[in-house]
N, C-alpha and C. Protein backbone atom coordinates (compact mmCIF):
# COMPACT_ATOMS: atom_id res chain seq x y z
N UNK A 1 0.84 -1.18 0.00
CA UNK A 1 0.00 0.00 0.00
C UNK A 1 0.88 1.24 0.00
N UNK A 2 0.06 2.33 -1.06
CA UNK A 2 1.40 3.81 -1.27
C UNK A 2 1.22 4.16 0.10
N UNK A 3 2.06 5.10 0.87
CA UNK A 3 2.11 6.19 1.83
C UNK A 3 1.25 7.17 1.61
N UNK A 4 0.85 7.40 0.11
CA UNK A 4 -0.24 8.63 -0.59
C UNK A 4 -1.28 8.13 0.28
N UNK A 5 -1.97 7.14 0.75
CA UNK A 5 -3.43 7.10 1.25
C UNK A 5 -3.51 6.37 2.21
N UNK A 6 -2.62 6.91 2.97
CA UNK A 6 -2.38 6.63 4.51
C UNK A 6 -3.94 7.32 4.96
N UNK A 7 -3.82 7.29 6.44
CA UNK A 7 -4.83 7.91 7.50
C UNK A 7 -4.31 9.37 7.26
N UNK A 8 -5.34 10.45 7.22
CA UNK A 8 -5.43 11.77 7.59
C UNK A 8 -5.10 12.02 9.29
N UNK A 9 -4.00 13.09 9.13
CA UNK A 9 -3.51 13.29 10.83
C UNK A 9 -4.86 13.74 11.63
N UNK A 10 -4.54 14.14 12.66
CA UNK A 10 -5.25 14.67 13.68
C UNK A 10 -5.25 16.05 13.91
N UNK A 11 -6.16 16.71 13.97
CA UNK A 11 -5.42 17.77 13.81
C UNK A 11 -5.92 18.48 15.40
N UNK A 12 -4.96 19.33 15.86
CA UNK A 12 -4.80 19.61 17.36
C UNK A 12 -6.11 20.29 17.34
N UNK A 13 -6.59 20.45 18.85
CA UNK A 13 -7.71 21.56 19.07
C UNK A 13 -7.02 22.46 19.08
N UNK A 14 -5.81 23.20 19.27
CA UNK A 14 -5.88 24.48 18.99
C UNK A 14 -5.81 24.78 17.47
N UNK A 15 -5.68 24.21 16.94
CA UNK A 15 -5.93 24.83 15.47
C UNK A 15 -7.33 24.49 15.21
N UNK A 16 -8.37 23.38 15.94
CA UNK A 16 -9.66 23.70 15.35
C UNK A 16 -10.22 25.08 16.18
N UNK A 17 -9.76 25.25 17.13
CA UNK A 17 -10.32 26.59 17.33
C UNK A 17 -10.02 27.88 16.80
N UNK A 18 -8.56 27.79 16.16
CA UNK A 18 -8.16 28.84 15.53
C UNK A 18 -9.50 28.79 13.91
N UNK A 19 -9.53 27.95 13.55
CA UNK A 19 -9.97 27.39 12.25
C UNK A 19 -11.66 27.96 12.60
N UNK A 20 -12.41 27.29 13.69
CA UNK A 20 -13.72 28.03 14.17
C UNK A 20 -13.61 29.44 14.80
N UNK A 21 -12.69 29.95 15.08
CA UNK A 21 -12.72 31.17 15.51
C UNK A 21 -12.63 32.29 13.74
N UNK A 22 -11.57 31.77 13.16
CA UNK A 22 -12.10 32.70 11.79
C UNK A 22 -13.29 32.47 11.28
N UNK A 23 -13.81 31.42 11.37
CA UNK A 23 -15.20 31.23 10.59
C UNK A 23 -16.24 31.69 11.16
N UNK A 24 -16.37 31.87 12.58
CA UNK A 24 -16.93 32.72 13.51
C UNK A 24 -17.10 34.36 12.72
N UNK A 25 -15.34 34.69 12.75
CA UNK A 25 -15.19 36.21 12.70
C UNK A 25 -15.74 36.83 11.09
N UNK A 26 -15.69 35.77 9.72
CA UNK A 26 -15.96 36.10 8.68
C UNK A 26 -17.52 35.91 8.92
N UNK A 27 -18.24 34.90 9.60
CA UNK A 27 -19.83 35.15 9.52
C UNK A 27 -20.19 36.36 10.40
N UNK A 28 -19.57 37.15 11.73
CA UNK A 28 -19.73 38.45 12.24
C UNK A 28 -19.66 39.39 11.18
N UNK A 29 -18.67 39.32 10.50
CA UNK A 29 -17.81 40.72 9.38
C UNK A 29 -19.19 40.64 8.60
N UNK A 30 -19.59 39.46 7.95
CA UNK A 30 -20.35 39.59 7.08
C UNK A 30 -21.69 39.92 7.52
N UNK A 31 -22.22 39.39 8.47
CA UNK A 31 -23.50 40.01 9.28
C UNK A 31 -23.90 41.39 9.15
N UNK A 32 -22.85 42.26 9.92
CA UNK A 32 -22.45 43.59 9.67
C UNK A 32 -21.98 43.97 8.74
N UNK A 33 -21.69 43.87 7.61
CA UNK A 33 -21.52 44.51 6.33
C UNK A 33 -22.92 44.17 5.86
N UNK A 34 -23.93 43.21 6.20
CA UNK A 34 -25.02 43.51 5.55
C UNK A 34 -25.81 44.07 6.29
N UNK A 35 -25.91 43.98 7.37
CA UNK A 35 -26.51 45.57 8.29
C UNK A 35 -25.95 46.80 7.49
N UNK A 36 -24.98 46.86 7.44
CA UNK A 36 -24.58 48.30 7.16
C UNK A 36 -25.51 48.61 5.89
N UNK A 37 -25.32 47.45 4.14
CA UNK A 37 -26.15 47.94 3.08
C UNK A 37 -27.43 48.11 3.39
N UNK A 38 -28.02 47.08 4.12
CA UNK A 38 -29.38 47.68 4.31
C UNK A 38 -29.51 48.47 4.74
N UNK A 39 -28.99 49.12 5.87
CA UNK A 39 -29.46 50.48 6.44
C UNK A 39 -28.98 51.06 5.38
N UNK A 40 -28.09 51.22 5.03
CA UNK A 40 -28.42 52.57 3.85
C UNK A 40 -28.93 52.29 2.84
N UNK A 41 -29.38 51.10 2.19
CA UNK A 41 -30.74 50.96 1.21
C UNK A 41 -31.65 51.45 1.63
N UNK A 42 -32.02 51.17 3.43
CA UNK A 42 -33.32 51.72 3.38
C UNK A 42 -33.66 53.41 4.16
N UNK A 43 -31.95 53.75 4.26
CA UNK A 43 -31.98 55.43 3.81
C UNK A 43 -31.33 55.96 5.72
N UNK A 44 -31.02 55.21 5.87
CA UNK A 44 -30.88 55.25 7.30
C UNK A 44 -29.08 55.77 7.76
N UNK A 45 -28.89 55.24 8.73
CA UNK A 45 -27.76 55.82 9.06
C UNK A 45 -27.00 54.88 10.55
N UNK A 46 -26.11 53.48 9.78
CA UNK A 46 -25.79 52.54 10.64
C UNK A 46 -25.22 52.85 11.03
N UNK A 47 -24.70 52.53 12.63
CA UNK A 47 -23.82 52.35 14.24
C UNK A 47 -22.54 52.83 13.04
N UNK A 48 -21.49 53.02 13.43
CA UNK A 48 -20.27 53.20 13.04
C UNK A 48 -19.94 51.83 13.13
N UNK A 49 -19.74 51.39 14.51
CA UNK A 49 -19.37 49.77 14.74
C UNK A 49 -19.33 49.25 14.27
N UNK A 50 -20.45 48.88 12.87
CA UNK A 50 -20.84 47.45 12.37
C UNK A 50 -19.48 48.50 10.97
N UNK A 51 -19.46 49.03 10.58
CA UNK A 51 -17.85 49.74 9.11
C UNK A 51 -16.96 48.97 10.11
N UNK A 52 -16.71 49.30 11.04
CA UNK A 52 -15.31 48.83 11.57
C UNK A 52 -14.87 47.09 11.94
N UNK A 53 -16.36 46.93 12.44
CA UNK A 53 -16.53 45.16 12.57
C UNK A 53 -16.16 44.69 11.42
N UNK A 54 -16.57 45.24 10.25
CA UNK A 54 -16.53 44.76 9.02
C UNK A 54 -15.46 45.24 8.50
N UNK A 55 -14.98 46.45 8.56
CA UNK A 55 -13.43 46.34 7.70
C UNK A 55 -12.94 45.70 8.62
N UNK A 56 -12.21 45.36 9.61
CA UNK A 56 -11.05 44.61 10.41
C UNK A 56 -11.40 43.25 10.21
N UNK A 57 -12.24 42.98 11.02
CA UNK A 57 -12.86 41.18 11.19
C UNK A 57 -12.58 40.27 9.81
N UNK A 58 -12.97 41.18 8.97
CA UNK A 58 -13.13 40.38 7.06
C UNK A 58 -12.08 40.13 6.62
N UNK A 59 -10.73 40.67 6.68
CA UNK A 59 -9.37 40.92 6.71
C UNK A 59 -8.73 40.07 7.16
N UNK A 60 -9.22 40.09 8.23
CA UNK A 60 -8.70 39.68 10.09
C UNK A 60 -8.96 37.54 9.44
N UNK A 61 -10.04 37.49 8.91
CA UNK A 61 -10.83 36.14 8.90
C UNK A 61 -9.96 35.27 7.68
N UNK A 62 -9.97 36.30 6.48
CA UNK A 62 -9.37 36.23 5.55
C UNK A 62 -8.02 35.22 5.96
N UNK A 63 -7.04 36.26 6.44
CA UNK A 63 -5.84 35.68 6.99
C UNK A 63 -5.52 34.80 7.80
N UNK A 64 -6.94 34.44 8.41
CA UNK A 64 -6.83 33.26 9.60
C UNK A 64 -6.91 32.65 8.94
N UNK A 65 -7.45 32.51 7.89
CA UNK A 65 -7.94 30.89 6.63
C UNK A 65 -6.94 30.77 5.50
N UNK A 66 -6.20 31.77 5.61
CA UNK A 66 -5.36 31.34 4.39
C UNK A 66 -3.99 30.78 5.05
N UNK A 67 -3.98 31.18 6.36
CA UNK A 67 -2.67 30.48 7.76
C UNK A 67 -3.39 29.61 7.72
N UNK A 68 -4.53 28.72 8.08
CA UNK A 68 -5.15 27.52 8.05
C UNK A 68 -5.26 26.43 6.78
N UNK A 69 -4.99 27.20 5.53
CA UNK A 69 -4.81 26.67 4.67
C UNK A 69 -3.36 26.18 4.32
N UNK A 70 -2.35 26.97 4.61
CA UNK A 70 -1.03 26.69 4.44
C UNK A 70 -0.65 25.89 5.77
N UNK A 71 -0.69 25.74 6.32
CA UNK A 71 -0.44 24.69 7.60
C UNK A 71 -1.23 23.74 7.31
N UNK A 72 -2.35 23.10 6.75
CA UNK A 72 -2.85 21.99 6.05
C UNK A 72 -1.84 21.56 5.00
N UNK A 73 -1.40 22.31 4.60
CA UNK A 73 -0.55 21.91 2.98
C UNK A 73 0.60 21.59 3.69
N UNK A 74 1.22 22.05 4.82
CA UNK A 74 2.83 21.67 5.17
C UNK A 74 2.13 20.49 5.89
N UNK A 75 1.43 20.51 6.55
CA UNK A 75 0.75 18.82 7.35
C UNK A 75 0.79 17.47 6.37
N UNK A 76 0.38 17.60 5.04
CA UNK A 76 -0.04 16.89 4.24
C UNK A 76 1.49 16.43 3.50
N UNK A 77 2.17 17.75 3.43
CA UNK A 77 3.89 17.07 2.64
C UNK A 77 4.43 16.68 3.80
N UNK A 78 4.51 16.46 4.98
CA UNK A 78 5.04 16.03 6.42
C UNK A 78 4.23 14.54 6.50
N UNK A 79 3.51 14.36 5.47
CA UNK A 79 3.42 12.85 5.48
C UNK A 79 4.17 11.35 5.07
């Protein structure tokens, strides 16, 4: 049998929490970026909070998943 289709590792809880904590922060970012269009579709004038939740967090989420993605890929050639 190849080494190619061995067992998939384990992967630590702290990286599933890192991994649920961005996916957390991109469904917040995105929550609030659609608060924000609607209120001003429907002519209004949203919290400041939810611009800032949403520029940082979306960014912020972005980069947690693409570090989550590249530490999958070095896991997988470490086989």
């Amino acid at each position: 049998m190849s080494p190619l289709y061995s067992a998939p590792q384990r992967v630590s809880r702290g990286w599933q929490l890192f991994n649920y904590t961005a996916m957390a922060m991109a469904m917040v970012a995105l929550i609030a970026l659609i608060v924000v269009l609607l209120s001003k579709w429907a002519g209004g004038t949203p919290w400041p909070g939810f611009n800032w939740i949403a520029m940082i967090a979306l960014p912020l989420a972005f980069l947690m998943m693409g570090t989550s993605v590249l530490f999958s890929v070095a896991a997988r050639r470490r086989l």
